[in-house]
N, C-alpha and C. Protein backbone atom coordinates (compact mmCIF):
# COMPACT_ATOMS: atom_id res chain seq x y z
N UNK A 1 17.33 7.59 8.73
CA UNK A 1 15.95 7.20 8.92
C UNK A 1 15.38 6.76 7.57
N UNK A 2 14.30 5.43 7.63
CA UNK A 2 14.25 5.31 6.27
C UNK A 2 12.93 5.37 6.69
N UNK A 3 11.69 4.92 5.60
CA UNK A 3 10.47 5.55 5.02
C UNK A 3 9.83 4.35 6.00
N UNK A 4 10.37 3.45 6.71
CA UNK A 4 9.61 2.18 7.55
C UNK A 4 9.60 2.61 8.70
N UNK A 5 10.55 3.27 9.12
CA UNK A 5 10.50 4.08 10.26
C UNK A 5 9.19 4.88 10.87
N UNK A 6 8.68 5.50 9.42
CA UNK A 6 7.62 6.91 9.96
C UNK A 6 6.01 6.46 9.27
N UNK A 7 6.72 5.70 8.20
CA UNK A 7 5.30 5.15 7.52
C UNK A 7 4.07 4.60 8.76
N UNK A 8 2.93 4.55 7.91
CA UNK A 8 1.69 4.50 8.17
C UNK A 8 1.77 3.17 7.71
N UNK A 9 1.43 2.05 8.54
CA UNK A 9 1.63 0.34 8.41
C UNK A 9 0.18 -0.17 7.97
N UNK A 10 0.19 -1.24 6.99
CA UNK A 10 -1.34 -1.39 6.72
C UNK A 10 -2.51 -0.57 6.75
N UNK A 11 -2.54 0.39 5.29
CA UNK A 11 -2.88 1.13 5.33
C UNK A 11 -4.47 0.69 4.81
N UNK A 12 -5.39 1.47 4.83
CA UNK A 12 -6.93 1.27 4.33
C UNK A 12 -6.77 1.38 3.20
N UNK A 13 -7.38 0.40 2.11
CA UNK A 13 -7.65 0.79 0.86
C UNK A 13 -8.94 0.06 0.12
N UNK A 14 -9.11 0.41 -0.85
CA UNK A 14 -10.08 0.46 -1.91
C UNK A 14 -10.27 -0.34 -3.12
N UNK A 15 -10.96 -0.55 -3.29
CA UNK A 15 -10.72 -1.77 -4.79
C UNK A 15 -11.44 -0.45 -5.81
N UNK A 16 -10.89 -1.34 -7.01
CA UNK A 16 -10.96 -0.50 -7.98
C UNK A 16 -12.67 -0.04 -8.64
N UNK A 17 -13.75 -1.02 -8.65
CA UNK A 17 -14.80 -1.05 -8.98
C UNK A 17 -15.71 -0.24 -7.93
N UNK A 18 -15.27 0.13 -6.40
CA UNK A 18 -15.82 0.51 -5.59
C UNK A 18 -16.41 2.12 -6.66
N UNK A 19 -17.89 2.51 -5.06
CA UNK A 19 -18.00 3.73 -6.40
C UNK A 19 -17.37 5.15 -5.47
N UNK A 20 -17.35 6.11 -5.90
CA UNK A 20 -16.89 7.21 -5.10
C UNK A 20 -17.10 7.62 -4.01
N UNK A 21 -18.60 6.98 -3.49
CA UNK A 21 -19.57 7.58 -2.35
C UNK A 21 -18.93 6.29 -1.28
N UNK A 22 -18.25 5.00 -1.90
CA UNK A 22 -17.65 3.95 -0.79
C UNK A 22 -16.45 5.03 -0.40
N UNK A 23 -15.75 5.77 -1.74
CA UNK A 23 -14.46 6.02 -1.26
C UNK A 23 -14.52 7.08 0.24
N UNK A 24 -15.25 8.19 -0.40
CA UNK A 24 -15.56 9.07 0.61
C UNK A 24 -16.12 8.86 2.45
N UNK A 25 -17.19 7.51 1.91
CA UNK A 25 -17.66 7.30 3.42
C UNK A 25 -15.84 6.37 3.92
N UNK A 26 -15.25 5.68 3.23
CA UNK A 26 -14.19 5.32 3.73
C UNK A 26 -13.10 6.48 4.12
N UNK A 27 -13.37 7.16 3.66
CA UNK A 27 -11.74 8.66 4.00
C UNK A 27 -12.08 9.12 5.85
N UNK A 28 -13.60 9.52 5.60
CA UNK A 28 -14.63 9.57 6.32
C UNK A 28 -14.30 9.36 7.43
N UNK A 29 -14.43 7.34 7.39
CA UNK A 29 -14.37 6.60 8.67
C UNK A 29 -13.31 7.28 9.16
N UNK A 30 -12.41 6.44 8.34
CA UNK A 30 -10.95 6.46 8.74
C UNK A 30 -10.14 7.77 9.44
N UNK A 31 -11.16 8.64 8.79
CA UNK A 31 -9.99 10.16 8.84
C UNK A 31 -8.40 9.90 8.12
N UNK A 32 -8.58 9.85 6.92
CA UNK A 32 -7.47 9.46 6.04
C UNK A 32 -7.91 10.57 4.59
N UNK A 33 -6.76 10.78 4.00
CA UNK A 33 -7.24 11.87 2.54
C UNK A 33 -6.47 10.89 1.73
N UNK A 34 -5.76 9.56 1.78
CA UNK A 34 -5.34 8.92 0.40
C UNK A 34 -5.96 7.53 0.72
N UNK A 35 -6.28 6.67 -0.39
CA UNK A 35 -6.67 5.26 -0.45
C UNK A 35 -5.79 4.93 -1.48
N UNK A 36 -5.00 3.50 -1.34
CA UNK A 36 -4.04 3.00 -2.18
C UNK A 36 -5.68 2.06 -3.24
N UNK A 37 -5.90 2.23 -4.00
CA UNK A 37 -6.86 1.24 -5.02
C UNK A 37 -5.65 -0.08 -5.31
N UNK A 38 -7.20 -0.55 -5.11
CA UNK A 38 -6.58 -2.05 -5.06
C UNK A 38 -6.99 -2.96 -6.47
N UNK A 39 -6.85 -3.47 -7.24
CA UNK A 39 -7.31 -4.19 -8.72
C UNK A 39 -8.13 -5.85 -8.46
N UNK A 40 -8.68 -6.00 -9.28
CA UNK A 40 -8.68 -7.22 -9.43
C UNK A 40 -7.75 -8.81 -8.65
N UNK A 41 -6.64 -8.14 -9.33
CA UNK A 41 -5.91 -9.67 -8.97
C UNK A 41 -5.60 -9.49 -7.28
N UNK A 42 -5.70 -8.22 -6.29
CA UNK A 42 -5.06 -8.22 -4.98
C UNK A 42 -4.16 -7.31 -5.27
N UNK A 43 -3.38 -6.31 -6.20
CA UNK A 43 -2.14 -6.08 -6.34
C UNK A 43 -2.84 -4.33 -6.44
N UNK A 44 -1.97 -3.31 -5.88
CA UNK A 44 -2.26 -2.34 -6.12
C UNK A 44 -2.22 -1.88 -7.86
N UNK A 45 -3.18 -0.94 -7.74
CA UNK A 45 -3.44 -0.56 -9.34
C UNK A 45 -3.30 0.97 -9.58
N UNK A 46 -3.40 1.64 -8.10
CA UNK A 46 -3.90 3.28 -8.40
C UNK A 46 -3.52 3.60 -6.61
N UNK A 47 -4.27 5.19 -6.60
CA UNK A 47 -4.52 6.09 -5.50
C UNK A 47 -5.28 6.94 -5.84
N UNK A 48 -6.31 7.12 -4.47
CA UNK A 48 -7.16 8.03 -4.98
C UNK A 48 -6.96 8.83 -3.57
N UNK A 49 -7.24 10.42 -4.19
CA UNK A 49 -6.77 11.74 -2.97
C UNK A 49 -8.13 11.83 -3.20
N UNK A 50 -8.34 13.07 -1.68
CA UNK A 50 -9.17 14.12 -1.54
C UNK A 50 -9.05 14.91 -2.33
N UNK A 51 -8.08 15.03 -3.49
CA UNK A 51 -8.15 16.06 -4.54
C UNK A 51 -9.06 15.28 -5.70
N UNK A 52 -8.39 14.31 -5.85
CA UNK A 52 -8.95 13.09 -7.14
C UNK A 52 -11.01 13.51 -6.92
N UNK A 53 -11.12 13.54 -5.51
CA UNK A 53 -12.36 13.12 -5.33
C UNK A 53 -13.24 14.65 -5.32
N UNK A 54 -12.57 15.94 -4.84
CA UNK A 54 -13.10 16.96 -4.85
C UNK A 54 -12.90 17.13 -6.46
N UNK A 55 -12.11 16.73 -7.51
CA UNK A 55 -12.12 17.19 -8.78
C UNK A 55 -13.39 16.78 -9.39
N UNK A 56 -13.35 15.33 -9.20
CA UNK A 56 -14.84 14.35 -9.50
C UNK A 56 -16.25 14.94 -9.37
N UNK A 57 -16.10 15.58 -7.60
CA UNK A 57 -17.29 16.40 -7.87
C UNK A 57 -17.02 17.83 -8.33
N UNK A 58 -16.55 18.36 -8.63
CA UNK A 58 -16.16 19.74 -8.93
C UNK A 58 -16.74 20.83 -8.04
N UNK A 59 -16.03 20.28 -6.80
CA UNK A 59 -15.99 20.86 -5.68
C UNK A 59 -14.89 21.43 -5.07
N UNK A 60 -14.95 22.54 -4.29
CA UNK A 60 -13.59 22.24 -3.10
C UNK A 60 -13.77 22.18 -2.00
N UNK A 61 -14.94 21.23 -1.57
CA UNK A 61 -15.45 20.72 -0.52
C UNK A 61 -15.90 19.41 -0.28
N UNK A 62 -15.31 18.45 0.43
CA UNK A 62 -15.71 17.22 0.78
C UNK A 62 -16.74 17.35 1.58
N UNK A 63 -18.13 17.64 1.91
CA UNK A 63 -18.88 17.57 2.99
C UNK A 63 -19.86 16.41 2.96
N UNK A 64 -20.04 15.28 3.91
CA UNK A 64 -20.85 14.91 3.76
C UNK A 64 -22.71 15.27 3.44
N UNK A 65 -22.72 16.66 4.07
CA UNK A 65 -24.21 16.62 3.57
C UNK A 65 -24.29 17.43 1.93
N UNK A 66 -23.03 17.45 1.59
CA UNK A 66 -23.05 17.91 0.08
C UNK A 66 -23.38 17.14 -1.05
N UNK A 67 -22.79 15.95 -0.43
CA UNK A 67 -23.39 14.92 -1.26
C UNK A 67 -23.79 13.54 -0.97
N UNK A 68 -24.71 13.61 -0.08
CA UNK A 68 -25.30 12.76 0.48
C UNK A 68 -26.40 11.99 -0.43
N UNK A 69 -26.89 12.89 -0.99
CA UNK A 69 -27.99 12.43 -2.19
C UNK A 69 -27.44 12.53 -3.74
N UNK A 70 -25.98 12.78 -3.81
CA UNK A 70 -25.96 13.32 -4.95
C UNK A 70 -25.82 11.98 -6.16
N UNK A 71 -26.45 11.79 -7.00
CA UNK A 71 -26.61 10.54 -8.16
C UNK A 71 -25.20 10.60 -8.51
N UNK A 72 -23.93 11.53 -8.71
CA UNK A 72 -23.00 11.19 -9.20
C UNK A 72 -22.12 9.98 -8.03
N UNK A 73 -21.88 9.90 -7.24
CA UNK A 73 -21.58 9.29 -6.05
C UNK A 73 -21.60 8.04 -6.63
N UNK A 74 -23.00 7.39 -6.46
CA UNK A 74 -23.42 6.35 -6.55
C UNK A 74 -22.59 5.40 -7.84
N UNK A 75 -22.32 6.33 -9.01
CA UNK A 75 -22.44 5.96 -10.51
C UNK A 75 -20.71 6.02 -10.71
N UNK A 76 -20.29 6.97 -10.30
CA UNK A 76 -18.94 7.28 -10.88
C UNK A 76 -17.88 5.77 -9.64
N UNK A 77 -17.49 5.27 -10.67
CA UNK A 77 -16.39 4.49 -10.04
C UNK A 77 -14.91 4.56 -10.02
N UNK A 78 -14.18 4.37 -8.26
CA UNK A 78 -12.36 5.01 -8.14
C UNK A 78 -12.07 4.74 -9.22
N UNK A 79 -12.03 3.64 -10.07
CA UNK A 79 -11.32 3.57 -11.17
C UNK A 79 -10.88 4.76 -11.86
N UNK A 80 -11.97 5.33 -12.61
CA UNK A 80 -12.45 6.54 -13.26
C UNK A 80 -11.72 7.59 -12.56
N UNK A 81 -11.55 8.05 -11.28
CA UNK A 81 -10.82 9.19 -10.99
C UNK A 81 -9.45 8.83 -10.24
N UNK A 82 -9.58 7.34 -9.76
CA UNK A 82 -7.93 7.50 -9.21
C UNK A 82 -7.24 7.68 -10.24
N UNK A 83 -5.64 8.06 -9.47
CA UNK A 83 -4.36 8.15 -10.24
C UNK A 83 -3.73 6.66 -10.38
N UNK A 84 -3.43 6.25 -11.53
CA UNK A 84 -3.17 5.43 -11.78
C UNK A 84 -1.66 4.86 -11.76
N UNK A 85 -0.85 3.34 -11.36
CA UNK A 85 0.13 3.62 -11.36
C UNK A 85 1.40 5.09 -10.65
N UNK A 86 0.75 5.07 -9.38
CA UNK A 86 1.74 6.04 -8.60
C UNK A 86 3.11 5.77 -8.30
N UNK A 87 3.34 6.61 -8.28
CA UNK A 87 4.67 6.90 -7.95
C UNK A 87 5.22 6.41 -6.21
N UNK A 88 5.95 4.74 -6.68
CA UNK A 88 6.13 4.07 -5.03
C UNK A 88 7.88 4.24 -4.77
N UNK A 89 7.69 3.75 -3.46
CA UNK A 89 8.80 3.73 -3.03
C UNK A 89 8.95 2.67 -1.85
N UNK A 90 9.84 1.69 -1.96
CA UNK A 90 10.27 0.71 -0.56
C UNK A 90 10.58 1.29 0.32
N UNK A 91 10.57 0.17 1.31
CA UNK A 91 10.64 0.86 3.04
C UNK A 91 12.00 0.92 3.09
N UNK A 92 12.90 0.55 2.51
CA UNK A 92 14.23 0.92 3.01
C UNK A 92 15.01 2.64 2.38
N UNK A 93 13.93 3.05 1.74
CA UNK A 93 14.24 4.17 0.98
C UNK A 93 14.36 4.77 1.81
N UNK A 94 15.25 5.88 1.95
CA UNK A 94 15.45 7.01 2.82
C UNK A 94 14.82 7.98 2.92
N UNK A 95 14.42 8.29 4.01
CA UNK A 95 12.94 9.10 4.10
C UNK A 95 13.20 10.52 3.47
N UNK A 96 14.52 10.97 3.73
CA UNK A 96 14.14 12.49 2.85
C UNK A 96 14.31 12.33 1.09
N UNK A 97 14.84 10.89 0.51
CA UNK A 97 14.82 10.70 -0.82
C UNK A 97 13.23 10.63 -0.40
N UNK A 98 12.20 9.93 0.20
CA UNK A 98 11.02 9.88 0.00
C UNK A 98 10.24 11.57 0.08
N UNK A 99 10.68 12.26 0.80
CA UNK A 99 10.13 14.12 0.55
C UNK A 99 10.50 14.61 -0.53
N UNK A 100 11.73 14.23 -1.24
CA UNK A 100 12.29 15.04 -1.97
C UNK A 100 11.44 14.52 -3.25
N UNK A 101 11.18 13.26 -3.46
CA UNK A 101 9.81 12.93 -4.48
C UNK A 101 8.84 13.52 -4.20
N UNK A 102 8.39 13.74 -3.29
CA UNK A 102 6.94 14.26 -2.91
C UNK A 102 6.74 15.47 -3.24
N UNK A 103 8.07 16.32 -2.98
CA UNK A 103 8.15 17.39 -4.01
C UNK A 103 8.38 17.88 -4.93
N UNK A 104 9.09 17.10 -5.31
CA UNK A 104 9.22 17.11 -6.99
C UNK A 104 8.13 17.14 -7.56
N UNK A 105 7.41 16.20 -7.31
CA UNK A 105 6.22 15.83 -7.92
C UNK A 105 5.00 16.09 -7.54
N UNK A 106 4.81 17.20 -6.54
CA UNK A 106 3.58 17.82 -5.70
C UNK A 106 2.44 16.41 -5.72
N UNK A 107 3.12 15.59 -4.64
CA UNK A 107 2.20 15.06 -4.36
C UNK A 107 2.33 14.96 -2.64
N UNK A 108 1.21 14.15 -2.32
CA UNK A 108 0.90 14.40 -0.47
C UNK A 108 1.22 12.81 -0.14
N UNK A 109 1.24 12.03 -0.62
CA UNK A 109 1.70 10.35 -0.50
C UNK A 109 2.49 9.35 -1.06
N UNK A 110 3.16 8.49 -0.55
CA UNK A 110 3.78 7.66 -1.69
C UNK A 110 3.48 6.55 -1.03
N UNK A 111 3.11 5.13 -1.98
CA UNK A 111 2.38 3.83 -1.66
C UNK A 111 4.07 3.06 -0.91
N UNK A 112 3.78 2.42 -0.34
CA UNK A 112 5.39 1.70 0.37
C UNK A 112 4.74 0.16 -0.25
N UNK A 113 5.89 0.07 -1.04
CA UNK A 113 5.43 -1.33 -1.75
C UNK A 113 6.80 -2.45 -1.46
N UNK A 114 7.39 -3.88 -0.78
CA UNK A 114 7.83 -4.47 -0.71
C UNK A 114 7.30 -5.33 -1.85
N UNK A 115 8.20 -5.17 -3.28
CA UNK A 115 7.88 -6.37 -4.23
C UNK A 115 6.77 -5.48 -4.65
N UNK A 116 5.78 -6.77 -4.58
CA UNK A 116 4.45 -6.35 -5.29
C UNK A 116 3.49 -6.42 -4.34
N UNK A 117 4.03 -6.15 -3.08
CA UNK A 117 3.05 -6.19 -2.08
C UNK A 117 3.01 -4.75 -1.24
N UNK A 118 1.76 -4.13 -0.98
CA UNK A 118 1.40 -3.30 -0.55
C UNK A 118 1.67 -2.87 0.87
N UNK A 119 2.53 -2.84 1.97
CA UNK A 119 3.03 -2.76 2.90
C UNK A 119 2.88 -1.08 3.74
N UNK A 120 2.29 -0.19 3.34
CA UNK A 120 2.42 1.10 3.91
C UNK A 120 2.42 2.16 2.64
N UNK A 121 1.93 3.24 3.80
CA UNK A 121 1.82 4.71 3.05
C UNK A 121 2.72 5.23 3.36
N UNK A 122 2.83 6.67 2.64
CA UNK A 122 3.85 7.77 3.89
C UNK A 122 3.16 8.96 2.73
N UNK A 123 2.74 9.85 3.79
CA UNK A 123 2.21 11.31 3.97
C UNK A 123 2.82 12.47 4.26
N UNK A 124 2.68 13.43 4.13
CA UNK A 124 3.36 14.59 4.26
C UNK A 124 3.09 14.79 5.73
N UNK A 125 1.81 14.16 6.35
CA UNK A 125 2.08 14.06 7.86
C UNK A 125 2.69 13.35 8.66
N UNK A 126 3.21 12.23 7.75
CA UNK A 126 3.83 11.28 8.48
C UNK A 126 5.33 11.69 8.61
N UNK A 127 6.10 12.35 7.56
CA UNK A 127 7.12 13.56 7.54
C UNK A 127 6.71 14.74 8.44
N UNK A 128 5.88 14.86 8.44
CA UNK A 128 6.02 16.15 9.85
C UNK A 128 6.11 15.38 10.94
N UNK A 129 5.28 14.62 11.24
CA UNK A 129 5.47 14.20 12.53
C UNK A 129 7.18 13.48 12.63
N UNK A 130 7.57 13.01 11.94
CA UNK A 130 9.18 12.53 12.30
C UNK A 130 9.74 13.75 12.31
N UNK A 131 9.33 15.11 11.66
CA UNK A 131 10.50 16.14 11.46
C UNK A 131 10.28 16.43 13.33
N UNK A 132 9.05 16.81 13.91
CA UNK A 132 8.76 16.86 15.27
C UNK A 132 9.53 16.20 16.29
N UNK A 133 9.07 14.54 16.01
CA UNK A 133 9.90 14.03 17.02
C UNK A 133 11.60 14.20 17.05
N UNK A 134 12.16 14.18 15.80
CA UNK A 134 13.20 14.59 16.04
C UNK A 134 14.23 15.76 16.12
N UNK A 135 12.91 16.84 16.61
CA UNK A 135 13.07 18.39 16.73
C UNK A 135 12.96 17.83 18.27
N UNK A 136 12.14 17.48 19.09
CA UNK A 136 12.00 17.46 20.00
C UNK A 136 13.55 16.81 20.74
N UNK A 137 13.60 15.54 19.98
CA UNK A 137 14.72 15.27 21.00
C UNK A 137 15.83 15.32 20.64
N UNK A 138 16.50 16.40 19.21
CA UNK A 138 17.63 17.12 19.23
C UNK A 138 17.67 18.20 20.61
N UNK A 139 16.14 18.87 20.57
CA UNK A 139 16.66 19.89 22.09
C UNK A 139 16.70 19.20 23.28
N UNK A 140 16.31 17.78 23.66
CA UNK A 140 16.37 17.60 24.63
C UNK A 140 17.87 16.94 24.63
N UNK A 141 18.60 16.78 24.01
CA UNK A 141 20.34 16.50 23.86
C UNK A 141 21.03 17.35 23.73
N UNK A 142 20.32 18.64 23.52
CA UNK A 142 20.72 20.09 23.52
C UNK A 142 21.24 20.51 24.83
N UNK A 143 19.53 20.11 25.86
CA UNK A 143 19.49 20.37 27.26
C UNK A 143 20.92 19.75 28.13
N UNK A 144 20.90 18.42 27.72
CA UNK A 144 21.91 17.58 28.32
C UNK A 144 23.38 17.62 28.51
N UNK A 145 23.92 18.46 27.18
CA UNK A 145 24.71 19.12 26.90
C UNK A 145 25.58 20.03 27.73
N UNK A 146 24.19 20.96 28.39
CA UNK A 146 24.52 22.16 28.45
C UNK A 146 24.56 21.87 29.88
C-alpha cells in the first residue's frame, strides 16, 4: 500500500500572509488540524498544526469564543508560526515508510508532494483508518477460510 492509496486528495490550504484568525476559522470550516501554507509563487512553503496555532496563542485550547475578539488573531501572520519547509513525501512512498517518519519525527502529517506540486496530505488518521479497513477485511478472509 502506498501513501496515494489512504491520502487525503486536494487538501485545504493557506497562503502564507493569511493572519491566524483566517487559519483557525479555516481548520474550523473544514474540520481539519493541518493546513499545507502556500507562498507567493503557488508552491508550498510551510504547515501550520493545531499545535503551531495553540502555541501562538499560548493556549491549549482552540475555542472559538476564546478568541473571537482577541487583537492577536487579527495581527499575527501563518508565516510567523507555521513550520517551515516540512518534512514531504510522494505518493508512491510506502505508507508504513510514511508512519515510520511520522514517528520518528513526532509529527501528525506529511505534505504528498508530486515534483513541486502539492497533491495530498496524510494524517495519522488517515493511517488509522487504512490500519481499520484492513483489519476489517483480514477477518472477513479469516471468516472465509474457516
Amino acid at each position: 500500500m502506498n501513501v496515494s492509496d489512504i491520502m487525503t486528495t486536494n487538501p485545504v490550504t493557506i497562503k502564507q500572509n493569511n493572519t491566524l484568525g483566517d487559519a483557525l476559522k479555516t481548520m474550523e470550516r473544514v474540520g481539519c488540524h493541518h493546513l499545507p501554507v502556500i507562498g507567493h509563487d503557488g508552491h508550498m512553503v510551510g504547515i501550520l498544526s493545531d499545535r503551531d496555532c495553540r502555541t501562538a496563542l499560548n493556549s491549549p485550547y482552540i475555542l472559538r469564543e476564546g478568541w473571537q475578539d482577541d487583537e492577536l488573531i487579527d495581527k499575527l501572520l501563518v508565516r510567523a508560526i507555521m513550520t517551515p519547509a516540512p518534512i514531504v513525501v510522494e505518493p508512491d512512498t510506502p505508507a508504513d515508510e510514511a508512519a515510520r517518519l511520522m514517528l520518528k519525527n513526532h509529527i501528525n502529517c506529511l505534505p504528498v508532494m508530486r515534483s513541486e506540486t502539492l497533491v495530498g496530505i496524510l494524517t495519522t488518521s488517515d493511517i488509522l483508518i487504512a490500519f481499520m479497513n484492513m483489519y476489517k477485511r483480514a477477518g472477513k478472509a479469516d471468516k472465509l477460510n474457516t
